[in-house]
C-alpha atoms as a PDB file:
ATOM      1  CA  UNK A   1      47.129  11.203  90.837  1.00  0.00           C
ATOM      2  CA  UNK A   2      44.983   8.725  92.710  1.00  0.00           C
ATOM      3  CA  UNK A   3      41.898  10.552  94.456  1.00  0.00           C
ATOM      4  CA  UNK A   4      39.613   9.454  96.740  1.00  0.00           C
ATOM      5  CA  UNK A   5      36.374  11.078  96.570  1.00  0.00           C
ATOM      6  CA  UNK A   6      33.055  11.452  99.270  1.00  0.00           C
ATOM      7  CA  UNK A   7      29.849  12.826  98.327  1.00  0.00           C
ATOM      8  CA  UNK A   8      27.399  12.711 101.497  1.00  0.00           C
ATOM      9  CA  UNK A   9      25.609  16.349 100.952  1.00  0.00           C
ATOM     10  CA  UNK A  10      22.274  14.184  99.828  1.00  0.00           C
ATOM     11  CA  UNK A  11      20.242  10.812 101.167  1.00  0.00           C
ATOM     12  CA  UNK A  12      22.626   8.809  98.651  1.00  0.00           C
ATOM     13  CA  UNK A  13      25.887   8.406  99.683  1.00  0.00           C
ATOM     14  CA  UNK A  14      28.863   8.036  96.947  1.00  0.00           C
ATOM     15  CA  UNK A  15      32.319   7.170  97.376  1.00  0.00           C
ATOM     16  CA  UNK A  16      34.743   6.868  94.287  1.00  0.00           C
ATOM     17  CA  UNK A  17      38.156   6.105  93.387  1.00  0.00           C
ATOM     18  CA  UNK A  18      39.917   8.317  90.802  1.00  0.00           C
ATOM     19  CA  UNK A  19      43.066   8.150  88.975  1.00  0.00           C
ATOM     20  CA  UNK A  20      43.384  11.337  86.805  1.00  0.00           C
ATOM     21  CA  UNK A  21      40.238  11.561  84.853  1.00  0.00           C
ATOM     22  CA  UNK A  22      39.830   7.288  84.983  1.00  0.00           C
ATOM     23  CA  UNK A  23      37.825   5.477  87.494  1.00  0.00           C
ATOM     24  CA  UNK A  24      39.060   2.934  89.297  1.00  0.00           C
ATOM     25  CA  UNK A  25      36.119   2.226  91.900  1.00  0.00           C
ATOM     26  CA  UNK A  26      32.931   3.501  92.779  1.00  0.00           C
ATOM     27  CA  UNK A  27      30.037   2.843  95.414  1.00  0.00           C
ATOM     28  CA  UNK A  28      26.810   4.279  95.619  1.00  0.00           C
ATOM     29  CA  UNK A  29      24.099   3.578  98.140  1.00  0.00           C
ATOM     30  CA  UNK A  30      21.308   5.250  99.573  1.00  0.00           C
ATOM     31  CA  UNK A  31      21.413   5.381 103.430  1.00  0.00           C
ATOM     32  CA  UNK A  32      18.412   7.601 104.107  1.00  0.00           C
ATOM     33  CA  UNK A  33      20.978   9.672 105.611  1.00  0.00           C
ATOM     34  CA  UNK A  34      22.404   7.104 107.811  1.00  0.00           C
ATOM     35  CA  UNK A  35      26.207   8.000 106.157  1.00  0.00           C
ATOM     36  CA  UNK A  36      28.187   7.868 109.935  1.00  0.00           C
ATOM     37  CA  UNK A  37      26.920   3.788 109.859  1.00  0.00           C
ATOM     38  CA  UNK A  38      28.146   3.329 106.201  1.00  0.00           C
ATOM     39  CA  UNK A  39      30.975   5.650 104.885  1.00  0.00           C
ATOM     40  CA  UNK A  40      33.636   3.957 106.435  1.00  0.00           C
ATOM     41  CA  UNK A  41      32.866   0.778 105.167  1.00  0.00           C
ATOM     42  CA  UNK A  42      32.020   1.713 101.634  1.00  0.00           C
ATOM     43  CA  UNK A  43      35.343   3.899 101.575  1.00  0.00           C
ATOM     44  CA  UNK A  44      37.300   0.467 102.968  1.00  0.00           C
ATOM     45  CA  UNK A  45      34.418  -1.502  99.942  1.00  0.00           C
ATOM     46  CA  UNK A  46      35.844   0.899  97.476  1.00  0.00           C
ATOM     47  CA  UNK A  47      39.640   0.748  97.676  1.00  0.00           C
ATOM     48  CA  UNK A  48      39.715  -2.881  97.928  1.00  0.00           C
ATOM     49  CA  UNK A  49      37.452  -3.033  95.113  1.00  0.00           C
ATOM     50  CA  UNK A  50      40.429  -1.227  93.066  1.00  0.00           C
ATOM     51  CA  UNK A  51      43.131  -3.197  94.722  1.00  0.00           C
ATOM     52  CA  UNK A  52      44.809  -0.406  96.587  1.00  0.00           C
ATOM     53  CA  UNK A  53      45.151   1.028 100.208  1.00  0.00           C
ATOM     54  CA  UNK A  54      44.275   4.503 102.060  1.00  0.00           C
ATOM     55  CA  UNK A  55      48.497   4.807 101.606  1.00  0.00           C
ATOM     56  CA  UNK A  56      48.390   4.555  97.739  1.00  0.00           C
ATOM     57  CA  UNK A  57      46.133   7.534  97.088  1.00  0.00           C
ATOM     58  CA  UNK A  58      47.871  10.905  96.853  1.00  0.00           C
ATOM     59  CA  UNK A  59      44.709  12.816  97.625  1.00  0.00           C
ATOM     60  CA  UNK A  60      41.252  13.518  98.456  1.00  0.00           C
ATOM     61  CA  UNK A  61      38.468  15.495  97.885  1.00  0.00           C
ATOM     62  CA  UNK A  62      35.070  15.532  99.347  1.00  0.00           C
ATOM     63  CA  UNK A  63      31.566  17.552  98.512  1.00  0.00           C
ATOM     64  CA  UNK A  64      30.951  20.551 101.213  1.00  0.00           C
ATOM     65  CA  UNK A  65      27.344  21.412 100.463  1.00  0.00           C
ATOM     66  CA  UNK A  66      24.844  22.671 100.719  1.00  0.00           C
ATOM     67  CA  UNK A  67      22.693  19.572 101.462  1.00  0.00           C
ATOM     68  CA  UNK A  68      21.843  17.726 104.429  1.00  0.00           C
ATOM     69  CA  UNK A  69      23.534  19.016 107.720  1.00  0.00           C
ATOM     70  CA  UNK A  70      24.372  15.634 109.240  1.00  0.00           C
ATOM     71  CA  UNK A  71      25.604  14.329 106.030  1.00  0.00           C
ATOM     72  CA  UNK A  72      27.832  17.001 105.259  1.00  0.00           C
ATOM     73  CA  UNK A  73      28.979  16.902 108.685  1.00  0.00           C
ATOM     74  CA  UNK A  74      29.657  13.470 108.287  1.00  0.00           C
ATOM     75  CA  UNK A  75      31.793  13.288 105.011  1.00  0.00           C
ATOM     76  CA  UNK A  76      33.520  16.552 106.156  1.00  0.00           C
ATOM     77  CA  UNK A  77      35.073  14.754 109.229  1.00  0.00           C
ATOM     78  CA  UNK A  78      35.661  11.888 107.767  1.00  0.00           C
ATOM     79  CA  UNK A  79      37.966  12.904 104.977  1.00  0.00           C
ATOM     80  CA  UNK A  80      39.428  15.839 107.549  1.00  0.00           C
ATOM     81  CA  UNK A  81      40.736  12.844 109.625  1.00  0.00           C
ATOM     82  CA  UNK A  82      42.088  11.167 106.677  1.00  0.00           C
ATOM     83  CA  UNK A  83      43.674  14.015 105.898  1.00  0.00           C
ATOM     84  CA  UNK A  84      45.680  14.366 109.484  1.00  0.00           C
ATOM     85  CA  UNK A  85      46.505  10.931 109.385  1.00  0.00           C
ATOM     86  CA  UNK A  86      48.122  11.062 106.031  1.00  0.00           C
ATOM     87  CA  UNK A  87      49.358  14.773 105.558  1.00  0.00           C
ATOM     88  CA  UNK A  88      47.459  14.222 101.601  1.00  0.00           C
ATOM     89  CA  UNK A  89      45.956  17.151 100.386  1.00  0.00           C
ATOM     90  CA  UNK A  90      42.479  18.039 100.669  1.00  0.00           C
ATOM     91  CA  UNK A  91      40.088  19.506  98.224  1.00  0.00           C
ATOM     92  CA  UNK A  92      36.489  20.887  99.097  1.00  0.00           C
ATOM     93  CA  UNK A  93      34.097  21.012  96.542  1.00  0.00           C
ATOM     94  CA  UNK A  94      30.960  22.910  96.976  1.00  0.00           C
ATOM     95  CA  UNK A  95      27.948  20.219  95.788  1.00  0.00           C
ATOM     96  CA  UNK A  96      26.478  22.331  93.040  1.00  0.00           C
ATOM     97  CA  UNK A  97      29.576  22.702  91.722  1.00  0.00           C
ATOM     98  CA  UNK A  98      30.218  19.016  91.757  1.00  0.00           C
ATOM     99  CA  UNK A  99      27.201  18.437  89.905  1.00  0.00           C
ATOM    100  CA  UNK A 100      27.937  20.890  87.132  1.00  0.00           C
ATOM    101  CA  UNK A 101      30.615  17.971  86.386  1.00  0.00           C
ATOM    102  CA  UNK A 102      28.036  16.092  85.788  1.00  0.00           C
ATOM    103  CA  UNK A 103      26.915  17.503  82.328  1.00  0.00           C
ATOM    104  CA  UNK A 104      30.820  18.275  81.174  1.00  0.00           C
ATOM    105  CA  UNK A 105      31.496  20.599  78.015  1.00  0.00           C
ATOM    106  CA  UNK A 106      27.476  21.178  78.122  1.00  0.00           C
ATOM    107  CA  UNK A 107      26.498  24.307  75.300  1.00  0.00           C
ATOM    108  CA  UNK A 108      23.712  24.948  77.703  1.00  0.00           C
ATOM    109  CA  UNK A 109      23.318  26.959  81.257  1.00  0.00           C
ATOM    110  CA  UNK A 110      23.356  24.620  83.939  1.00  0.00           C
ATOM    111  CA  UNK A 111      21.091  24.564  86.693  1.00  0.00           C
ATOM    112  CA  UNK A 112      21.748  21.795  89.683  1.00  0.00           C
ATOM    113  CA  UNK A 113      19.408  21.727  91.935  1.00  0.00           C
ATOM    114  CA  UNK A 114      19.052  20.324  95.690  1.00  0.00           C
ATOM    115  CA  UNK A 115      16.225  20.102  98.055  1.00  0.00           C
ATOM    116  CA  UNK A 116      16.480  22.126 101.059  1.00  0.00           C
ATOM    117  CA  UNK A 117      13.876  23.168 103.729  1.00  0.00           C
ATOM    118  CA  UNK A 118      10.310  22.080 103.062  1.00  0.00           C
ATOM    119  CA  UNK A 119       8.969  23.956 100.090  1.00  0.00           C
ATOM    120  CA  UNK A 120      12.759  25.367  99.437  1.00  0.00           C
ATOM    121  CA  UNK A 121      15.593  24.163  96.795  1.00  0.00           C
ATOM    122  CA  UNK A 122      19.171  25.463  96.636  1.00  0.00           C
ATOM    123  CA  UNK A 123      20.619  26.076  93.212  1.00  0.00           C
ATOM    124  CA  UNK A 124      23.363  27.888  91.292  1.00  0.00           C
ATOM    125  CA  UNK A 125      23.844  28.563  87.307  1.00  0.00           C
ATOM    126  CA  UNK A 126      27.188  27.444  85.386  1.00  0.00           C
ATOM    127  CA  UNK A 127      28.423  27.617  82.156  1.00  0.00           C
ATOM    128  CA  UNK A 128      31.187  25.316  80.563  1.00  0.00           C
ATOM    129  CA  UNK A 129      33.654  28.097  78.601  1.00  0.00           C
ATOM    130  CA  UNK A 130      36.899  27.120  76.853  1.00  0.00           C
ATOM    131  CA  UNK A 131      39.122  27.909  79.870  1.00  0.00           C
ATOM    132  CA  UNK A 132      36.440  25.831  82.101  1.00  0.00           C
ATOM    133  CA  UNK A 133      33.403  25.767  84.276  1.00  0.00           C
ATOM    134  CA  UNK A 134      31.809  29.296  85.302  1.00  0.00           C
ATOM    135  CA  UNK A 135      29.223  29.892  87.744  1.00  0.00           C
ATOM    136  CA  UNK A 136      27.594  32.461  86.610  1.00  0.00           C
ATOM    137  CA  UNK A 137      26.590  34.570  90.841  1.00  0.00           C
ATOM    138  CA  UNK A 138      26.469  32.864  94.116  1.00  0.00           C
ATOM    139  CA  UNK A 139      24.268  29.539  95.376  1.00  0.00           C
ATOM    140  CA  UNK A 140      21.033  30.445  96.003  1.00  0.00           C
ATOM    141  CA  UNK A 141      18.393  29.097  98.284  1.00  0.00           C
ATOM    142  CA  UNK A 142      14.653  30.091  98.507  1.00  0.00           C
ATOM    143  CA  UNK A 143      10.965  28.764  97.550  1.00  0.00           C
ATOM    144  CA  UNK A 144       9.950  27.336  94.312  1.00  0.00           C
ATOM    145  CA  UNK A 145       8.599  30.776  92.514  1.00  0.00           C
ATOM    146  CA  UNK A 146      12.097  32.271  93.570  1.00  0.00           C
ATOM    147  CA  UNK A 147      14.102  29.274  91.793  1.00  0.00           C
ATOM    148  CA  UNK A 148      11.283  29.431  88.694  1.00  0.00           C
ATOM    149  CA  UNK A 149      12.118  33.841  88.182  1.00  0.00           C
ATOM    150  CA  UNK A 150      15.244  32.853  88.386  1.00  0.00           C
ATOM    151  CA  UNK A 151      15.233  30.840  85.037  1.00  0.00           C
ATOM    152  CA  UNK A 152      15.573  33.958  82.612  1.00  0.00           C
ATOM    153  CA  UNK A 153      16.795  31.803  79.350  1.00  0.00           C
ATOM    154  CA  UNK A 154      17.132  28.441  78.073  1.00  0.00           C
ATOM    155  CA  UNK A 155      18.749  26.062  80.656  1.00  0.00           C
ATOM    156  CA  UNK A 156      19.309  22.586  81.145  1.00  0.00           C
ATOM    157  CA  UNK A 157      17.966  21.674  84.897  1.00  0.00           C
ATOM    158  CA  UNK A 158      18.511  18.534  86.940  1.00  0.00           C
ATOM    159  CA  UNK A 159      18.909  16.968  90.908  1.00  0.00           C
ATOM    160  CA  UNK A 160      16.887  15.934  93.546  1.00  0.00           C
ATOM    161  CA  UNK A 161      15.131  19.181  93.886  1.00  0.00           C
ATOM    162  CA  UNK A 162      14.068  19.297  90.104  1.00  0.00           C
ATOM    163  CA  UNK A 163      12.867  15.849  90.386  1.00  0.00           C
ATOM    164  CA  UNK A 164      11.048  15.991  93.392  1.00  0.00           C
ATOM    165  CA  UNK A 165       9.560  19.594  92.558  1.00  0.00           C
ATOM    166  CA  UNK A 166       9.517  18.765  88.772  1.00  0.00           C
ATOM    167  CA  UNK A 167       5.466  19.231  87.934  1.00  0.00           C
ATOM    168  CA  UNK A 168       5.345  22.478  90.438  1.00  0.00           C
ATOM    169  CA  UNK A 169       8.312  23.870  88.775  1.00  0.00           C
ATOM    170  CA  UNK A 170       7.108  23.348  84.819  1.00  0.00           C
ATOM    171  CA  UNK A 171       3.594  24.429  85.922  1.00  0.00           C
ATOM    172  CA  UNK A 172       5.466  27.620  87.271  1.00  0.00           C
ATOM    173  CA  UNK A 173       7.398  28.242  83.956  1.00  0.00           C
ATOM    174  CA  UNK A 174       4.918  27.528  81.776  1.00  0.00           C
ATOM    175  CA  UNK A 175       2.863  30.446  83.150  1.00  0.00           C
ATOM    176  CA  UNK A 176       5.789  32.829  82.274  1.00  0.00           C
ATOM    177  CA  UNK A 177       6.575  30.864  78.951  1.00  0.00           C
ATOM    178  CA  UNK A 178       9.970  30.010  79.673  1.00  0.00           C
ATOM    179  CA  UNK A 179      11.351  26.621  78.872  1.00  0.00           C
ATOM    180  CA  UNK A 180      13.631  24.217  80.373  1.00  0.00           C
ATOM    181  CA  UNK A 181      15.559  20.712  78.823  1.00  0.00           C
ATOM    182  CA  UNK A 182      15.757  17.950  81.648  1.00  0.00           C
ATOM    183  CA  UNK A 183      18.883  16.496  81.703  1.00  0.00           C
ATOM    184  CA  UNK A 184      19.562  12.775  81.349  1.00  0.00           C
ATOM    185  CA  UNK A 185      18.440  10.122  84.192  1.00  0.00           C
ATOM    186  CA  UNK A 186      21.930   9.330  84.725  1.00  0.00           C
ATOM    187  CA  UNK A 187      23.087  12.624  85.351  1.00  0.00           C
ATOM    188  CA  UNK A 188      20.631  14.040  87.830  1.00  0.00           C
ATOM    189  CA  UNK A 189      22.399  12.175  91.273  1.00  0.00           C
ATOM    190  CA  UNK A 190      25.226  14.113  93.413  1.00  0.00           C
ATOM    191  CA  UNK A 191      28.270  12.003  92.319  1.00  0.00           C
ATOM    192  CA  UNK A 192      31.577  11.136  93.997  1.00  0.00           C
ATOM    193  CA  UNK A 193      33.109  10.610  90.697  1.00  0.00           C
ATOM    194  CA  UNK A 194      32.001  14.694  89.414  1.00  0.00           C
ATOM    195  CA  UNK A 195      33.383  15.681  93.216  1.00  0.00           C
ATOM    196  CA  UNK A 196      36.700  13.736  92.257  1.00  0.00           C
ATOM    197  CA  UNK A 197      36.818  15.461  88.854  1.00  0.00           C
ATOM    198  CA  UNK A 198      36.719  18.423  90.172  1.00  0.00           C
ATOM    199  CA  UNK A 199      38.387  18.020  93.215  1.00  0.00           C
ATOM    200  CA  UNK A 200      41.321  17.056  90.883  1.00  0.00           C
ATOM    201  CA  UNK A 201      41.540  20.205  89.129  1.00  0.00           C
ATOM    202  CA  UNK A 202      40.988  22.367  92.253  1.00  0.00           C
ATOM    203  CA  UNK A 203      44.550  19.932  93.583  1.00  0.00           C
ATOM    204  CA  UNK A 204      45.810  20.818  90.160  1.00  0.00           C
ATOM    205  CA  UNK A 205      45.697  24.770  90.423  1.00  0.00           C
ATOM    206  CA  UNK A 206      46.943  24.487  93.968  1.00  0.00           C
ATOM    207  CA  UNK A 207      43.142  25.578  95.225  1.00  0.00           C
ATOM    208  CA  UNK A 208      43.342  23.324  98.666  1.00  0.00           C
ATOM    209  CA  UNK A 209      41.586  23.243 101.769  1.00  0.00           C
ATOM    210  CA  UNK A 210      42.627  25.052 104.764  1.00  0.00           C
ATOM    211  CA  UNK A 211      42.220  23.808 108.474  1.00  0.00           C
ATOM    212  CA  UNK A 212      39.609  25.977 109.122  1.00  0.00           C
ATOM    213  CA  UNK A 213      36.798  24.334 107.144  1.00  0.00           C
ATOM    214  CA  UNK A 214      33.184  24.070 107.770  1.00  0.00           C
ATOM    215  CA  UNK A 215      30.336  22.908 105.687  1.00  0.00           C
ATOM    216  CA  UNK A 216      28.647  25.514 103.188  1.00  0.00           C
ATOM    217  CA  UNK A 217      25.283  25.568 104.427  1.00  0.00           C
ATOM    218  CA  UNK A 218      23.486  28.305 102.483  1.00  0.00           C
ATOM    219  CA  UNK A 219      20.651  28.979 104.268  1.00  0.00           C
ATOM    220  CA  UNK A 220      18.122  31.673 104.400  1.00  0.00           C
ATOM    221  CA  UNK A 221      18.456  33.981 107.987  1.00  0.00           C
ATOM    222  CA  UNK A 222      16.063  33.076 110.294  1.00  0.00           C
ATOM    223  CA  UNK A 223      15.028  36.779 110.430  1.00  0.00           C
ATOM    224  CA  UNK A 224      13.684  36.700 106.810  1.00  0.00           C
ATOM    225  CA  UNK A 225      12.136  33.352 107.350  1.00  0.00           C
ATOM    226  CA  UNK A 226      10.141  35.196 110.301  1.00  0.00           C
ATOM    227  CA  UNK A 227       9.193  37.900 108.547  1.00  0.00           C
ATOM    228  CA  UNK A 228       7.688  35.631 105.826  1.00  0.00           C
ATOM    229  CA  UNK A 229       5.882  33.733 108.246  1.00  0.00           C
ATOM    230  CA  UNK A 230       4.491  36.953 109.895  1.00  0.00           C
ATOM    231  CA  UNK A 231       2.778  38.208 106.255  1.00  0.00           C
ATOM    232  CA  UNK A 232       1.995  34.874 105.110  1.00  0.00           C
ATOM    233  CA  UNK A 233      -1.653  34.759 104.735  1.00  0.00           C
ATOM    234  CA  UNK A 234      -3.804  32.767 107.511  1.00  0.00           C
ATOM    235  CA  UNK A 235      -5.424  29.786 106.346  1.00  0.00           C
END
């Protein structure tokens, strides 16, 4: 089955083309969250990159956050008005999910993670088992010392919000002697091609979208946020 894919939860957009488990076409670019001037175009950039048309894919699938608001907005649209026009069927992929694709068949707990509010990082935990990926509980968000508790036995961490946090974070764990592994360079980006993969498989077990979809924010409630501000100590 030829997928098209959209990943827009982060500052680098990705758009691939998928064929089963092959890629035909990819595109990656970083629009400093500029993705309503540049999807379009890079989906059109894509497919005639592979030689084909919007009417020779049989499906689509497209990353549903958390991440950036706009961005998710964006990609979420987009792909729900491909889907009207062409009846295909659509599969959402939640972003940490996506980028547990990224390290297939890995021995180790995985630990994507995302920047969020200032100071905050969303994450989950997965494990690859014979039957397939696991997440092991729900996406998280919260501050750095939340994420760094959180890391109770060996794992192998990477994304945007492990490398922009990475020194904080080891200083945090090495405190509390736990240990990470950093997973490779190539593997730390939100991909189009790991929300194809997996989009793929959800298509595969019949898991599709409904009309009624939104973007999976995963945010804190403003009440607790409040409250933290209110005992936070005055500087």
């Amino acid at each position: 089955m030829k997928l098209l894919a959209v990943e827009t939860a982060t500052g680098c957009q990705s758009v691939a083309l998928m064929d089963g488990l092959i890629l035909l076409a990819r595109c990656d670019l970083h629009t400093a969250g500029h993705h309503g001037k540049h999807l379009i175009p890079t989906i059109d950039k894509v497919l005639r990159t592979a030689g084909h048309e919007l009417s020779d894919i049989q499906g689509l699938a497209v990353s549903i956050g958390p991440g950036s608001f706009t961005g998710l907005r964006v990609g979420l649209a987009t792909m729900m008005g491909f889907r009207m026009v062409t009846g295909m069927p659509l599969a959402a992929v939640p972003t940490l999910e996506a980028m547990a694709w990224n390290v297939r068949s890995s021995p180790m707990r995985l630990c994507p993670i995302l920047k969020a509010r200032t100071g905050e990082v969303y994450w989950a935990f997965y494990e690859w088992k014979e039957s397939g990926l696991m997440q092991i509980g729900e996406d998280q968000v919260g501050p750095l010392c939340k994420l760094a508790e959180a890391l109770t036995e060996p794992t192998m961490v990477y994304g945007e919000g492990w490398q922009a946090n990475r020194e904080e974070l080891r200083r945090m764990l090495s405190i509390s002697g736990k240990t990470v592994q950093e997973a490779d360079a190539d593997m730390m980006a939100a991909s189009a091609v790991s929300v194809g993969l997996a989009g793929n498989e959800k298509i595969r077990k019949n898991d599709i979208a409904g009309f009624g979809l939104s973007p999976r924010y995963v945010q804190r409630a403003e009440a607790e946020l409040m409250m933290e501000r209110r005992l936070a100590p005055i500087k």
